[in-house]
C-alpha atoms as a PDB file:
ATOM      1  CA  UNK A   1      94.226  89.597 145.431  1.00  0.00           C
ATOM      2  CA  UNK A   2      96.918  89.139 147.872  1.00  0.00           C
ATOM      3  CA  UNK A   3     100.804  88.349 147.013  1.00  0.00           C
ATOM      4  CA  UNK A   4     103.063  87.175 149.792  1.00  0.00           C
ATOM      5  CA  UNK A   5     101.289  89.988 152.012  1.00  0.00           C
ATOM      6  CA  UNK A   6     102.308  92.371 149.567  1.00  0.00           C
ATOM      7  CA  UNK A   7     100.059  95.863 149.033  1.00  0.00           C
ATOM      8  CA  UNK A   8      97.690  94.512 146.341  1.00  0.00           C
ATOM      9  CA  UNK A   9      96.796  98.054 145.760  1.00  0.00           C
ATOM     10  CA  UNK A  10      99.758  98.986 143.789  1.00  0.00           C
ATOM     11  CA  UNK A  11      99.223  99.063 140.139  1.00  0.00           C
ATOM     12  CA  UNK A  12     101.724  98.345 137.333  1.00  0.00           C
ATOM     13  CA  UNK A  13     102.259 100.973 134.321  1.00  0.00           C
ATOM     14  CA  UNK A  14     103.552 100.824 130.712  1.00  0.00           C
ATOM     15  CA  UNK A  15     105.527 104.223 129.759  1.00  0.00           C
ATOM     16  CA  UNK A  16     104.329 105.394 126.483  1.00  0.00           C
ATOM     17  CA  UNK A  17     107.107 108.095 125.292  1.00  0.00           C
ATOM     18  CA  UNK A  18     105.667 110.478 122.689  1.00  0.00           C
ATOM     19  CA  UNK A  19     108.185 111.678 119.955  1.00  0.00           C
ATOM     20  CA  UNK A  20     109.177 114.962 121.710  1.00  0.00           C
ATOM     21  CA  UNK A  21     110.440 112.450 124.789  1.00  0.00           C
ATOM     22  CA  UNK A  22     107.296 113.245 126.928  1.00  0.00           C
ATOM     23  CA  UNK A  23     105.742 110.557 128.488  1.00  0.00           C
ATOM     24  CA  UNK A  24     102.375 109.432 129.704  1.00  0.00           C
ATOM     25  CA  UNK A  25     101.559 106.691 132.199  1.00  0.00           C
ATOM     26  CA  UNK A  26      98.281 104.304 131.250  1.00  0.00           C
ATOM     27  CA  UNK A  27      97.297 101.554 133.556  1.00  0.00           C
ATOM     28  CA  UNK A  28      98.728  97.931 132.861  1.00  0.00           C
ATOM     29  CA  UNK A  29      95.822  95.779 132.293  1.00  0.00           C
ATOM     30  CA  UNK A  30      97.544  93.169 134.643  1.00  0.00           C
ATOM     31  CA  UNK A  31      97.941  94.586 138.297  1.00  0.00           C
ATOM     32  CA  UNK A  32      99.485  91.199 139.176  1.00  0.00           C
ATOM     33  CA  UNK A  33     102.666  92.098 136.606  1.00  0.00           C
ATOM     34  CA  UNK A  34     103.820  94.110 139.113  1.00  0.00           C
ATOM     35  CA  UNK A  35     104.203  91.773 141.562  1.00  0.00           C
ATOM     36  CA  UNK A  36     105.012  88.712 138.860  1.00  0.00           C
ATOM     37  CA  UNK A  37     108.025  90.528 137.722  1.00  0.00           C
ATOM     38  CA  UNK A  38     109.488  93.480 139.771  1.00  0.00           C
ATOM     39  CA  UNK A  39     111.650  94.864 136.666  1.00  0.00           C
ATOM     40  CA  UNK A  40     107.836  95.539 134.891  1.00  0.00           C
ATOM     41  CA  UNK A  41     108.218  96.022 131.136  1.00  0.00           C
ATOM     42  CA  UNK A  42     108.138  99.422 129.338  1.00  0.00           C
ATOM     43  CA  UNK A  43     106.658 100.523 125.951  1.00  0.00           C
ATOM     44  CA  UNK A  44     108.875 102.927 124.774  1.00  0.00           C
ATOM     45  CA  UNK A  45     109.144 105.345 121.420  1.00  0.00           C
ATOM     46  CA  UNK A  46     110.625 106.975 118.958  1.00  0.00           C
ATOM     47  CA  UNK A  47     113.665 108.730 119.880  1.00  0.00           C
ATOM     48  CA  UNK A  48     113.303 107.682 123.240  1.00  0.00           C
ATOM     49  CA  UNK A  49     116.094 106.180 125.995  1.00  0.00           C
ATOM     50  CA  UNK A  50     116.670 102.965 123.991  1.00  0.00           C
ATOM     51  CA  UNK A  51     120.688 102.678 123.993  1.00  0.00           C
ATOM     52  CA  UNK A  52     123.294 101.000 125.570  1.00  0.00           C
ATOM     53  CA  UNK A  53     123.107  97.402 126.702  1.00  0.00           C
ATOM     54  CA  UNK A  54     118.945  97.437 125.930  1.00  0.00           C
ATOM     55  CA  UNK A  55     119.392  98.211 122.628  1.00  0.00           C
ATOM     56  CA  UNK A  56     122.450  96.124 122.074  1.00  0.00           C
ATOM     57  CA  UNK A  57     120.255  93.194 123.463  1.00  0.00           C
ATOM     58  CA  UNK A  58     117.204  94.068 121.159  1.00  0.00           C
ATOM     59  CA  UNK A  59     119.404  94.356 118.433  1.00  0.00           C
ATOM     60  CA  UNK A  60     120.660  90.767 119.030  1.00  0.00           C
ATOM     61  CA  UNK A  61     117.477  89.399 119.920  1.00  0.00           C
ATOM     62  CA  UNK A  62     115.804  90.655 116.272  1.00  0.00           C
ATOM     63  CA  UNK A  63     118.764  90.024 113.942  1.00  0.00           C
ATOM     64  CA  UNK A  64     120.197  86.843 115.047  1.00  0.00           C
ATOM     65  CA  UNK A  65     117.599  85.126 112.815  1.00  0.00           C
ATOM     66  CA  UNK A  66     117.941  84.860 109.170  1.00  0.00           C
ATOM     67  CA  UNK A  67     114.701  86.273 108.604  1.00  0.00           C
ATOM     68  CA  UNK A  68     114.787  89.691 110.101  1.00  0.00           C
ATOM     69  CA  UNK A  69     112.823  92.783 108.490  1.00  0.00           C
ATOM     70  CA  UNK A  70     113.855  96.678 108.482  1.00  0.00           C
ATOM     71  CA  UNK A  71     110.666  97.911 109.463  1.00  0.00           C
ATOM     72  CA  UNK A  72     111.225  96.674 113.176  1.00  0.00           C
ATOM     73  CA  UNK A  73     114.763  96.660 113.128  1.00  0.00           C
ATOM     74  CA  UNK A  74     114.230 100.537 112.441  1.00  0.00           C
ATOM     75  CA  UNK A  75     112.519 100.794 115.903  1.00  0.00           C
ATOM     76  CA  UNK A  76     115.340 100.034 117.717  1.00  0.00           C
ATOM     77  CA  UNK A  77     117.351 102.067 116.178  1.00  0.00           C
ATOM     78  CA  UNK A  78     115.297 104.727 116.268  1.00  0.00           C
ATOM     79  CA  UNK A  79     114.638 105.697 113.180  1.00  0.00           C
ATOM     80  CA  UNK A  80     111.084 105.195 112.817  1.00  0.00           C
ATOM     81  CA  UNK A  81     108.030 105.250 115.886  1.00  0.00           C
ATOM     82  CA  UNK A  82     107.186 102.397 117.708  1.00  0.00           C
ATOM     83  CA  UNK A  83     106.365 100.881 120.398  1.00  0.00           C
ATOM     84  CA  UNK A  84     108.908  98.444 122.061  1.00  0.00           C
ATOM     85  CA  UNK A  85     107.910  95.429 124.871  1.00  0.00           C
ATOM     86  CA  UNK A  86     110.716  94.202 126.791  1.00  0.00           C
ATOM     87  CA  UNK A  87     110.679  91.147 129.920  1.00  0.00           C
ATOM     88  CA  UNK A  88     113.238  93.232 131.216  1.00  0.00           C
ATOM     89  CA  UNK A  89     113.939  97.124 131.384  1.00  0.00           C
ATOM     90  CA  UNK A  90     117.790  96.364 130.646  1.00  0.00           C
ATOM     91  CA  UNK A  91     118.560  93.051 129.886  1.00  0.00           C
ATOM     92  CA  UNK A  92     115.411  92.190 127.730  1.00  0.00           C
ATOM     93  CA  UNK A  93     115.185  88.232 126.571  1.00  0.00           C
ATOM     94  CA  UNK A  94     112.030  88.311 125.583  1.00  0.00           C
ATOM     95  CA  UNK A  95     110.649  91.608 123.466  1.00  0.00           C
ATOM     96  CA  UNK A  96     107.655  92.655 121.130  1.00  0.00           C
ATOM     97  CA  UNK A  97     107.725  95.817 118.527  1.00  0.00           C
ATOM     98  CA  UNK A  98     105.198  97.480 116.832  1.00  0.00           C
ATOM     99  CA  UNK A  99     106.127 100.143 113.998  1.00  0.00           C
ATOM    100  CA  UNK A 100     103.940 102.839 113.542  1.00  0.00           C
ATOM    101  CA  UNK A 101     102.032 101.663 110.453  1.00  0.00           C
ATOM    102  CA  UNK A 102     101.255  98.075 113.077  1.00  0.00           C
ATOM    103  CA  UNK A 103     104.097  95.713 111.461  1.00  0.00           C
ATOM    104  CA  UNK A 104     105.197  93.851 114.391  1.00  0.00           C
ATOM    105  CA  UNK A 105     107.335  90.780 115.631  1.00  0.00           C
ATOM    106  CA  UNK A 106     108.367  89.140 118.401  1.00  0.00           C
ATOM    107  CA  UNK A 107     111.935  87.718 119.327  1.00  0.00           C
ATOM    108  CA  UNK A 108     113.282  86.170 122.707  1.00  0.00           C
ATOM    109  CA  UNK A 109     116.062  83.838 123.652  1.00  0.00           C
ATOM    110  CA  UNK A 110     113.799  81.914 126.250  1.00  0.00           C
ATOM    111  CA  UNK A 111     110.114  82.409 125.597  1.00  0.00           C
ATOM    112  CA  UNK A 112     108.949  84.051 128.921  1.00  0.00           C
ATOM    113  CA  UNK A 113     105.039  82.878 128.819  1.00  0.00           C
ATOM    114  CA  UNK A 114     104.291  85.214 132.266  1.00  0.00           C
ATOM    115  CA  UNK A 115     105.421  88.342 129.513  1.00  0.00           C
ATOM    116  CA  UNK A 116     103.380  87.031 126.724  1.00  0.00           C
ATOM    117  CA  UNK A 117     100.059  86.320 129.122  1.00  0.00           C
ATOM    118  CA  UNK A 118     100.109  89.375 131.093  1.00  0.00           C
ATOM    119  CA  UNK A 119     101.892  92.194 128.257  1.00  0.00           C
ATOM    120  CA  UNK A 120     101.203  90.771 124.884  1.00  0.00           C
ATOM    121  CA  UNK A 121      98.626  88.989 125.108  1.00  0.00           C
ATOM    122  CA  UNK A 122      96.496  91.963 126.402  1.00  0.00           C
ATOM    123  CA  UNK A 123      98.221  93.992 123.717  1.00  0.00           C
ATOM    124  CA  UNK A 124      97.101  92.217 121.318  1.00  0.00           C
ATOM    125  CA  UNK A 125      93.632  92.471 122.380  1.00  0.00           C
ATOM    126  CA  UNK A 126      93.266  95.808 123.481  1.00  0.00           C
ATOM    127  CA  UNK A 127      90.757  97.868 122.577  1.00  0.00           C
ATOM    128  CA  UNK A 128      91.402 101.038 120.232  1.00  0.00           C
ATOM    129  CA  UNK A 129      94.735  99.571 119.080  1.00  0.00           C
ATOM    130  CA  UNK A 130      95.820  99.659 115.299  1.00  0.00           C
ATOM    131  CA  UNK A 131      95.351  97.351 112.882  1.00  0.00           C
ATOM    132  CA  UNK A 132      98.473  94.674 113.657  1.00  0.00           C
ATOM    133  CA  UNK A 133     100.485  93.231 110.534  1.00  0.00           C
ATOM    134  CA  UNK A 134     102.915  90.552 112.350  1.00  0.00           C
ATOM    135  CA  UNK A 135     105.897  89.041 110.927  1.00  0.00           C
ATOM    136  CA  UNK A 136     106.647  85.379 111.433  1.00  0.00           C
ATOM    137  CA  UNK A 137     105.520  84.587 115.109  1.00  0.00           C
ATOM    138  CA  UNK A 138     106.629  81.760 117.160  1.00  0.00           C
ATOM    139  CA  UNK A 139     104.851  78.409 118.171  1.00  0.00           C
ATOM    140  CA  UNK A 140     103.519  79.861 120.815  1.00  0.00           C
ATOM    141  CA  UNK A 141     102.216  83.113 119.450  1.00  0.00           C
ATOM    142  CA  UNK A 142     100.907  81.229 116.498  1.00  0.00           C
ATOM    143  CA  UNK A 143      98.983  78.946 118.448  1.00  0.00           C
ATOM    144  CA  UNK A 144      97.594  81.922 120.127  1.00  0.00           C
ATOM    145  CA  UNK A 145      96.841  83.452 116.492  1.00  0.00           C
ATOM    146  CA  UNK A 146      94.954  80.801 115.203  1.00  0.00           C
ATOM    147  CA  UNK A 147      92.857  80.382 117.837  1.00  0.00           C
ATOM    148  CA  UNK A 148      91.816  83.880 117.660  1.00  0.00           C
ATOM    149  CA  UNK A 149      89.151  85.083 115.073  1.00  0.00           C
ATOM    150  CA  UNK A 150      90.366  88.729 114.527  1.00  0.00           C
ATOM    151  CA  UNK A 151      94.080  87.034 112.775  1.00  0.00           C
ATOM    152  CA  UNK A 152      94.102  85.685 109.419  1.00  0.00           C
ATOM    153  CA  UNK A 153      97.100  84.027 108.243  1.00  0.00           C
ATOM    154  CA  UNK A 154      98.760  83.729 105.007  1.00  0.00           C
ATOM    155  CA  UNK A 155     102.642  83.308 103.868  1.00  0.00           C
ATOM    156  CA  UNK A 156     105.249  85.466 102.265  1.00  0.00           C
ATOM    157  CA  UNK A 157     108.394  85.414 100.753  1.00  0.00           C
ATOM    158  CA  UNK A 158     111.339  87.038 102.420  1.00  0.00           C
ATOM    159  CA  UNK A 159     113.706  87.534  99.269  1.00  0.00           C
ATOM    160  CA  UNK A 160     116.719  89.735  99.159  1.00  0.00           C
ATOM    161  CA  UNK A 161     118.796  91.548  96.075  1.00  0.00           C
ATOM    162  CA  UNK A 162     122.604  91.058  96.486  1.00  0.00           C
ATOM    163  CA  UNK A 163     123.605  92.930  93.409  1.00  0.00           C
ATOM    164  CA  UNK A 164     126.465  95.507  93.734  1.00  0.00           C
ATOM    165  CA  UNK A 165     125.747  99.340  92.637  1.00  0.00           C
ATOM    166  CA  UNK A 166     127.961  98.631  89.042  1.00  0.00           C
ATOM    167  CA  UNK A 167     125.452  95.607  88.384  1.00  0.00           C
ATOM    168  CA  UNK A 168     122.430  96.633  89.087  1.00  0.00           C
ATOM    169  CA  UNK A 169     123.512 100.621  87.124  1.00  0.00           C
ATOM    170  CA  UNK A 170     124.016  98.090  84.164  1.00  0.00           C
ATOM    171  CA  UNK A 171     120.430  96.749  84.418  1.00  0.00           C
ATOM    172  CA  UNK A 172     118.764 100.293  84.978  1.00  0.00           C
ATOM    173  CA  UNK A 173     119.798 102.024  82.270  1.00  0.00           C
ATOM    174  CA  UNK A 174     117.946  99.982  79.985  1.00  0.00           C
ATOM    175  CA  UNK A 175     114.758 101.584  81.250  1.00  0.00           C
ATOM    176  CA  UNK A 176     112.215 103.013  79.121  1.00  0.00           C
ATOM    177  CA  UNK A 177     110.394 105.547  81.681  1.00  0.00           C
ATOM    178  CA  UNK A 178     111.752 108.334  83.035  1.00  0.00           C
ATOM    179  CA  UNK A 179     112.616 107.517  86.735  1.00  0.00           C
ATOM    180  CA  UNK A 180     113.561 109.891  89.045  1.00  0.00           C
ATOM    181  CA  UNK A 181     113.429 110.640  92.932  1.00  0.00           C
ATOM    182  CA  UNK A 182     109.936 112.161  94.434  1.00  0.00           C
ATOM    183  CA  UNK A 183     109.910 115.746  95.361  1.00  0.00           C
ATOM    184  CA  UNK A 184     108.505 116.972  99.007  1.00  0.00           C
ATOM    185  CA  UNK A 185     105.614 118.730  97.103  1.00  0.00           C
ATOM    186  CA  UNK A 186     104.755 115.297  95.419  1.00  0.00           C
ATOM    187  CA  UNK A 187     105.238 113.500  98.209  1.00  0.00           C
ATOM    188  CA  UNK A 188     102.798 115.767  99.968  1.00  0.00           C
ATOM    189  CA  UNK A 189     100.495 115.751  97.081  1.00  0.00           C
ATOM    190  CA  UNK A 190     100.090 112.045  98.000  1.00  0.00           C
ATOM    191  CA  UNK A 191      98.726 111.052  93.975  1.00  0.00           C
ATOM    192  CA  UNK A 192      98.959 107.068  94.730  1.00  0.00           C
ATOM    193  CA  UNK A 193      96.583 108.055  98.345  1.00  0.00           C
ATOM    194  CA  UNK A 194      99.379 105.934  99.931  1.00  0.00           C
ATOM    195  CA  UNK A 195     100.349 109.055 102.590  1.00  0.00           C
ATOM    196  CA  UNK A 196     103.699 107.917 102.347  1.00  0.00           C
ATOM    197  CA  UNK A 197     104.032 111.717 104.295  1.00  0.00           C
ATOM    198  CA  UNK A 198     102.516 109.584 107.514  1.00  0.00           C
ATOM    199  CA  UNK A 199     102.340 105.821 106.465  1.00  0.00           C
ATOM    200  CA  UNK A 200     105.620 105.249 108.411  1.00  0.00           C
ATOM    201  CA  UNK A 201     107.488 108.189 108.887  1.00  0.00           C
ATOM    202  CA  UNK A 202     106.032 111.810 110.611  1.00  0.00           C
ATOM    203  CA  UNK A 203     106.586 114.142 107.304  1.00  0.00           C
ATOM    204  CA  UNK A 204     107.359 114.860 103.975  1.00  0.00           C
ATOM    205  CA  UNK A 205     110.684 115.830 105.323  1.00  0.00           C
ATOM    206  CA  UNK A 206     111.122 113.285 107.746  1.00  0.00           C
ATOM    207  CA  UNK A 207     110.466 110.389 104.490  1.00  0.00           C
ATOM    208  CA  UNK A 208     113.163 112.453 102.735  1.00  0.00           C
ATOM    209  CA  UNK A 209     115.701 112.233 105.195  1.00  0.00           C
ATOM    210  CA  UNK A 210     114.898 109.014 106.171  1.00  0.00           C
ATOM    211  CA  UNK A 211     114.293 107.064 103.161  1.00  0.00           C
ATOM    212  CA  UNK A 212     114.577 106.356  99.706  1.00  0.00           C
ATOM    213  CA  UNK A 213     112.225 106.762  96.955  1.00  0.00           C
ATOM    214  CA  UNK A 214     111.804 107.002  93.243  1.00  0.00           C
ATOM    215  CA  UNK A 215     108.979 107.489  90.771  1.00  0.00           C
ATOM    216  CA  UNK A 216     108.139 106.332  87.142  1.00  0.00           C
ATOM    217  CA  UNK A 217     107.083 109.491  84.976  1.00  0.00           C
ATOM    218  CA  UNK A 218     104.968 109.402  81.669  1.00  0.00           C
ATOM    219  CA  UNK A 219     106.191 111.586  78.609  1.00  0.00           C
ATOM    220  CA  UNK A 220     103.479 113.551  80.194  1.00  0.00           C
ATOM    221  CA  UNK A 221     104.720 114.136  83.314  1.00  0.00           C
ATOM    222  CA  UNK A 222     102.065 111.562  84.640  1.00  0.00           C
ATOM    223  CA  UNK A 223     103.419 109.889  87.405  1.00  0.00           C
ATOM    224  CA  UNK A 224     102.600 106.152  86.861  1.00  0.00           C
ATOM    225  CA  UNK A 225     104.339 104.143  89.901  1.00  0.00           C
ATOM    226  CA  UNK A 226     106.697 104.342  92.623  1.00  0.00           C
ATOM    227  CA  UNK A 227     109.264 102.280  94.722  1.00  0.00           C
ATOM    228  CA  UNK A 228     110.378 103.312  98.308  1.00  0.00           C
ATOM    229  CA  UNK A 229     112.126 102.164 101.811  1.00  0.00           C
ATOM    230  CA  UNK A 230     109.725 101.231 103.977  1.00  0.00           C
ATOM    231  CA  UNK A 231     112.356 100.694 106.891  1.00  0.00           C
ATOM    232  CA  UNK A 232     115.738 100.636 106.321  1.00  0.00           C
ATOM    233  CA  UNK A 233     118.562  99.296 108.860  1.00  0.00           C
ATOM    234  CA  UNK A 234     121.793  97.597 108.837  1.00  0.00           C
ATOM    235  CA  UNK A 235     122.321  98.419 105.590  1.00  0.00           C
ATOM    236  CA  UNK A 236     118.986  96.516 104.436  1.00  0.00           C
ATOM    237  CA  UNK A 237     116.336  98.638 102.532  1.00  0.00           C
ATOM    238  CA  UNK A 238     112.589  97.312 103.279  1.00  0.00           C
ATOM    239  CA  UNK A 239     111.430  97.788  99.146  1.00  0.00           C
ATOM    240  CA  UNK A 240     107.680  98.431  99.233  1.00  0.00           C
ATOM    241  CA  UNK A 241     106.299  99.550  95.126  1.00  0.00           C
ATOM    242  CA  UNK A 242     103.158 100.275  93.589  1.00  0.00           C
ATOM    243  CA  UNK A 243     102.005 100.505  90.091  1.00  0.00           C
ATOM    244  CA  UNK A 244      99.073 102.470  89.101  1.00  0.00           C
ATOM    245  CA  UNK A 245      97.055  99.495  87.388  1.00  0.00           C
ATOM    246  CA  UNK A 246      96.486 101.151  83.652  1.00  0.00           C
ATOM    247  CA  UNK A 247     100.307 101.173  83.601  1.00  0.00           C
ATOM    248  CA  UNK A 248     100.895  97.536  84.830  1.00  0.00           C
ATOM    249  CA  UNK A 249     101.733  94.732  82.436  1.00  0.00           C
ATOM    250  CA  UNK A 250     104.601  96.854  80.577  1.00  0.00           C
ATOM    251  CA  UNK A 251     107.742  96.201  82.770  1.00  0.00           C
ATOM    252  CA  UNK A 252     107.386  99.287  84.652  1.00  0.00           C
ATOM    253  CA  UNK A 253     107.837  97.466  87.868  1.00  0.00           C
ATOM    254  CA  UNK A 254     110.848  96.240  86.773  1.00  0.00           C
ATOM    255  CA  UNK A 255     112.243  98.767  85.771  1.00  0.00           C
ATOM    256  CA  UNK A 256     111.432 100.860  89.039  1.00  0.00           C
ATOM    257  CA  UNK A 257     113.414  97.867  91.044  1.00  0.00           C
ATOM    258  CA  UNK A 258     116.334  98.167  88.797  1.00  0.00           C
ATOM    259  CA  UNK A 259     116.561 101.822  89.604  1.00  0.00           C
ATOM    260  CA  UNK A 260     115.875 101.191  93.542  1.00  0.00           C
ATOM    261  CA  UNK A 261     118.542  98.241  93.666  1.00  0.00           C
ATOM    262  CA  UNK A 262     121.098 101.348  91.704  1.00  0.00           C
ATOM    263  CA  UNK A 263     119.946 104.081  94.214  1.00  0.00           C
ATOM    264  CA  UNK A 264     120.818 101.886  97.360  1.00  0.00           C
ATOM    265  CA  UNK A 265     123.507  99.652  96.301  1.00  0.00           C
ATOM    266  CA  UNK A 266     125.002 103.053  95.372  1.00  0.00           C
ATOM    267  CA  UNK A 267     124.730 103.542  99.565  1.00  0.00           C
ATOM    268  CA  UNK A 268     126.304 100.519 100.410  1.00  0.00           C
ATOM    269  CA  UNK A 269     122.900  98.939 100.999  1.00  0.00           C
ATOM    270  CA  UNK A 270     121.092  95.692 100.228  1.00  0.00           C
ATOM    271  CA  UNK A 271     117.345  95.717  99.020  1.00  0.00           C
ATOM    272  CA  UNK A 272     114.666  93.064 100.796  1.00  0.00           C
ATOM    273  CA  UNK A 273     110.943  92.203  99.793  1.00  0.00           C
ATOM    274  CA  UNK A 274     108.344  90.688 101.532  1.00  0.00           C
ATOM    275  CA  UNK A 275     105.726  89.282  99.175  1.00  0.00           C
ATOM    276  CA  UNK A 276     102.723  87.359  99.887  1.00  0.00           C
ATOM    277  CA  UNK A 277     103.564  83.667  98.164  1.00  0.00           C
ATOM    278  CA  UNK A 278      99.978  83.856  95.828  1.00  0.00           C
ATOM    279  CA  UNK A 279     101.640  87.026  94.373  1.00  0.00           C
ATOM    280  CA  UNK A 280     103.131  85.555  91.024  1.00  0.00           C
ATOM    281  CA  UNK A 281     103.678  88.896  89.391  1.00  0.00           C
ATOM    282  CA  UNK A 282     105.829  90.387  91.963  1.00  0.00           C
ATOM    283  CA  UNK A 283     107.410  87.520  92.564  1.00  0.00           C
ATOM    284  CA  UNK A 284     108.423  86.886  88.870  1.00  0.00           C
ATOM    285  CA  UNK A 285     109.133  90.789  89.044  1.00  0.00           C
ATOM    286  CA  UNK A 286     111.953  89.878  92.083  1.00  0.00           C
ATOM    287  CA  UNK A 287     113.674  86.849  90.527  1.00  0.00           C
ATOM    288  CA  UNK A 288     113.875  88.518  87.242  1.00  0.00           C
ATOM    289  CA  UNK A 289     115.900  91.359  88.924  1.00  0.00           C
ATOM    290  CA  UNK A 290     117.685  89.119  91.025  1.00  0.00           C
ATOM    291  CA  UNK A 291     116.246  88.696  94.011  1.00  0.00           C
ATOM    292  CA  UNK A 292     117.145  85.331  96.371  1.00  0.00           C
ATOM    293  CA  UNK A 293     114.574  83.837  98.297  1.00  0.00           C
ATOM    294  CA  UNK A 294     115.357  83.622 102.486  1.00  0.00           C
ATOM    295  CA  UNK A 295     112.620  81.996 103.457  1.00  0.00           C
ATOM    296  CA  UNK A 296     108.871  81.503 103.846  1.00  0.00           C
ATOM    297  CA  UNK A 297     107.294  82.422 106.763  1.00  0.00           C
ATOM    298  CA  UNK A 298     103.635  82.803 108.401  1.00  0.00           C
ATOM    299  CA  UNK A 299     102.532  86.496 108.429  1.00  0.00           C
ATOM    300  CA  UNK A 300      99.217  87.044 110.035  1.00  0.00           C
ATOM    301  CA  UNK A 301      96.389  90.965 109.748  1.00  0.00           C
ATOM    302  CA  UNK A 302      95.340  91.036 112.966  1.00  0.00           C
ATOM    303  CA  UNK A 303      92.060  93.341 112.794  1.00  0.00           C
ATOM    304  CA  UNK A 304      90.806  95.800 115.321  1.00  0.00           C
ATOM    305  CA  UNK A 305      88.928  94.216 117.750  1.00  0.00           C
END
């Protein structure tokens, strides 16, 4: 195929940085991108050549919305892998990030359709990807969604704790387990088969330095639940918590928020939750310790095709 005379044997390329900055090059499945759009978008990772004006841009493009969540904001920042899409290798207006674990969202000032046909699009439907968990899509992406077998959509809850460190230190020590922050042995020991060591971060130490975490402890040492950041940026901790199901029912997962809220707000830093809207116990578990709900919005599993 022939464009304005140009060499149609030329072929596009998405960089794919690794975390030690090396790079490999992987054919774009679109050889007419290059052509479409001479400034080709880049995938790029963690740690990777994502400052100045791009990331000032990015930063704009995924927080000027009220609902905006940690775990991609943490991409841009660089704080957690990822891949990043961009319209534009500088000035992006249109972008698309994936997190490690396949959370993902779109954002864009002018919705550049040529971007979304020829990079997302065949993102999305790659072979061998991950399992993708997006975060409230566009009309256009959503259209694309439910149109496509693979994505199932259901709702959440974006809700957010504004309590200050003093309030929310009044409302954990009323806490009948003993709550304390993991180890990196039991973090490596991985009892709740989360692999919180890997789920979004590269390491034990990595989750440590990176994050913050507690855990719920039995008289007997058992642990029974935990609460951790999933993402955290701008000040906003992503709260992700899990209950070991002989222990649920007794206020445990209250009482692990109360600490969390203490533990961050004690940083300077807010806590978010996303919670699917059919999930009345967590979200009685949020409004009881405060939380304020942001909004609703469509969140869709996008399997591996």
């Amino acid at each position: 195929m022939q464009h304005n005379g140009k060499n149609n044997n030329k072929k596009a390329y998405f960089i794919q940085f690794s975390r030690s900055g090396n790079y490999k090059r992987t054919n774009n499945v679109r050889k007419t991108w290059h052509f479409l759009c001479p400034k080709w978008p880049k995938i790029v990772g963690f740690r990777t050549a994502c400052g100045g004006v791009k990331q000032t841009k990015l930063r704009a493009l995924f927080t000027i919305e009220k609902l905006w969540f940690p775990l991609i904001v943490s991409v841009i920042e660089q704080n957690m892998e990822g891949n990043i899409l961009t319209n534009d290798d500088t000035k992006p207006t249109h972008a698309f990030i994936v997190n490690k674990f396949g959370f993902c969202q779109e954002a864009y000032e002018e919705y550049d359709e040529a971007f979304f046909e020829h990079v997302v699009k065949p993102y999305i439907e790659s072979n061998g990807r991950i399992k993708l968990r997006m975060y409230n899509p566009g009309k256009y992406m959503r259209n694309y969604l439910d149109s496509r077998p693979f994505a199932a959509k259901s709702q959440r809850i974006h809700m957010i704790h504004r309590e200050t460190a003093e309030a929310a230190d009044e409302m954990a020590n009323d806490s009948a387990y003993k709550i304390r922050e993991m180890t990196k042995d039991e973090i490596e020991q991985d009892a709740f088969g989360l692999d919180l060591a890997h789920r979004y971060y590269n390491s034990a130490d990595d989750v440590l330095k990176r994050a913050n975490l507690l855990a719920a402890y039995s008289a007997d040492g058992e642990m029974m639940g935990i609460v951790y950041s999933a993402g955290e940026a701008f000040g906003v901790c992503e709260k992700d918590i899990f209950v070991k199901e002989q222990f649920r029912g007794q206020g445990l997962a209250k009482a692990l928020t109360k600490a969390f809220i203490q533990k961050c707000g004690g940083q300077h830093m807010l806590v978010s939750e996303d919670i699917y809207e059919n999930n009345a116990a967590s979200i009685a578990v949020a409004k009881a310790t405060g939380a304020e709900t942001i909004g609703i919005y469509d969140y869709y599993n996008i399997e591996k095709i």
